[in-house]
Structure formats: C-alpha cells, structure tokens
Protein backbone atom coordinates (compact mmCIF):
# COMPACT_ATOMS: atom_id res chain seq x y z
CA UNK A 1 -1.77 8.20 1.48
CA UNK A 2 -4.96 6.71 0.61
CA UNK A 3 -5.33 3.77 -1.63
CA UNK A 4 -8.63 2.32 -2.99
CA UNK A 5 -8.25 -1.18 -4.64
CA UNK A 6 -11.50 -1.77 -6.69
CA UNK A 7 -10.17 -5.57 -7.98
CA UNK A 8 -9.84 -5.10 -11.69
CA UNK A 9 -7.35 -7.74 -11.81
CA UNK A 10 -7.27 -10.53 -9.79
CA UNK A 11 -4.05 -10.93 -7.32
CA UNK A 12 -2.50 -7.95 -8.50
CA UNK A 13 0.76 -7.56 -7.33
CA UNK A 14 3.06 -4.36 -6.72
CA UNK A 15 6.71 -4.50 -6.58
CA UNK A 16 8.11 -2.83 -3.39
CA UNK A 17 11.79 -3.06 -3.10
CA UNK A 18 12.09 -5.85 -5.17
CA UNK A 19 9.26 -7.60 -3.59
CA UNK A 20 5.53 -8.52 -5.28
CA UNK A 21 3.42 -7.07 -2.28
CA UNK A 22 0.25 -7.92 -2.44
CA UNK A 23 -2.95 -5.51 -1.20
CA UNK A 24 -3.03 -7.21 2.59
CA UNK A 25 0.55 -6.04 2.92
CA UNK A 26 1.05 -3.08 0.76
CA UNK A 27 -0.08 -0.24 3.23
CA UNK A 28 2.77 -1.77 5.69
CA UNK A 29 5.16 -2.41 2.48
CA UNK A 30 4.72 1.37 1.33
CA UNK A 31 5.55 2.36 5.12
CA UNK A 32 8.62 0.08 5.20
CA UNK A 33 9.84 2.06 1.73
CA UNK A 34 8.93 5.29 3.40
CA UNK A 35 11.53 4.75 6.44
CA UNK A 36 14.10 3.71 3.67
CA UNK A 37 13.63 7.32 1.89
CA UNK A 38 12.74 9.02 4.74
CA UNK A 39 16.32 11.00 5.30
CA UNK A 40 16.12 12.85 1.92
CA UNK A 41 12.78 13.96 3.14
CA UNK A 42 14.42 16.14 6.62
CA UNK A 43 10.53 18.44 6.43
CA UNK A 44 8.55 15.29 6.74
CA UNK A 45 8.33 13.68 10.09
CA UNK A 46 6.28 10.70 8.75
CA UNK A 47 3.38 8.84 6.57
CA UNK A 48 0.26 7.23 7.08
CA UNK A 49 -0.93 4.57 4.62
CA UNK A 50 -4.17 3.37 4.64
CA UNK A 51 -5.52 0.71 1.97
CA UNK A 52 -9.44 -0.09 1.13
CA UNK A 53 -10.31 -3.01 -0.41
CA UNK A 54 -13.19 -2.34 -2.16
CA UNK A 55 -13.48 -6.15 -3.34
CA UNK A 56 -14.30 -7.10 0.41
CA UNK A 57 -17.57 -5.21 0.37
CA UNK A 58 -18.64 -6.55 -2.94
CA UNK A 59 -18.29 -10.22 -1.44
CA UNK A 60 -20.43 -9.22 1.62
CA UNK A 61 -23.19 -7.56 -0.27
C-alpha cells in the first residue's frame, strides 16, 4: 500500500483502532491493523506500507 500525504490539512489525524495516528506513525499503525485482520485473510501472507510525505519536500525546496 502506497500512501502520498500532500498536507491539505495541517496535523491530520487518522483513527486506527481507536487511536488518532498521525502520518510519522501511520505506515506502522496500518501494519499493526493488518496483523489484527490478518487470519480472515488465509491467501495473503503479508503487507507492505509505505507513506510519502510530500510536505517534507516542499519545506526543503
């Protein structure tokens, strides 16, 4: 899974098991859910998360 955060809102927040994740944890968060679901899921031996922060890049240039 590849997410692309392009900071539209400032200090967004996702909720993640009844946690507000935000975007330096998220990638980890989403891979934390994935191990809770993972048993209904017997075909899929695992996920990759990977999360660009496009807001980083803007600061830099």
């Amino acid at each position: 899974m590849l997410l692309v955060w392009q900071g539209r809102k400032p200090l967004k927040k996702w909720l993640i098991n009844k946690q507000r994740i935000g975007l330096k944890d998220l990638a980890t968060a989403l891979k934390g859910y994935w191990y809770s679901i993972a048993d209904q899921y017997p075909g899929v031996d695992t996920i990759e998360v990977v999360a660009i922060d496009l807001t980083i890049r803007q600061k830099l240039s």
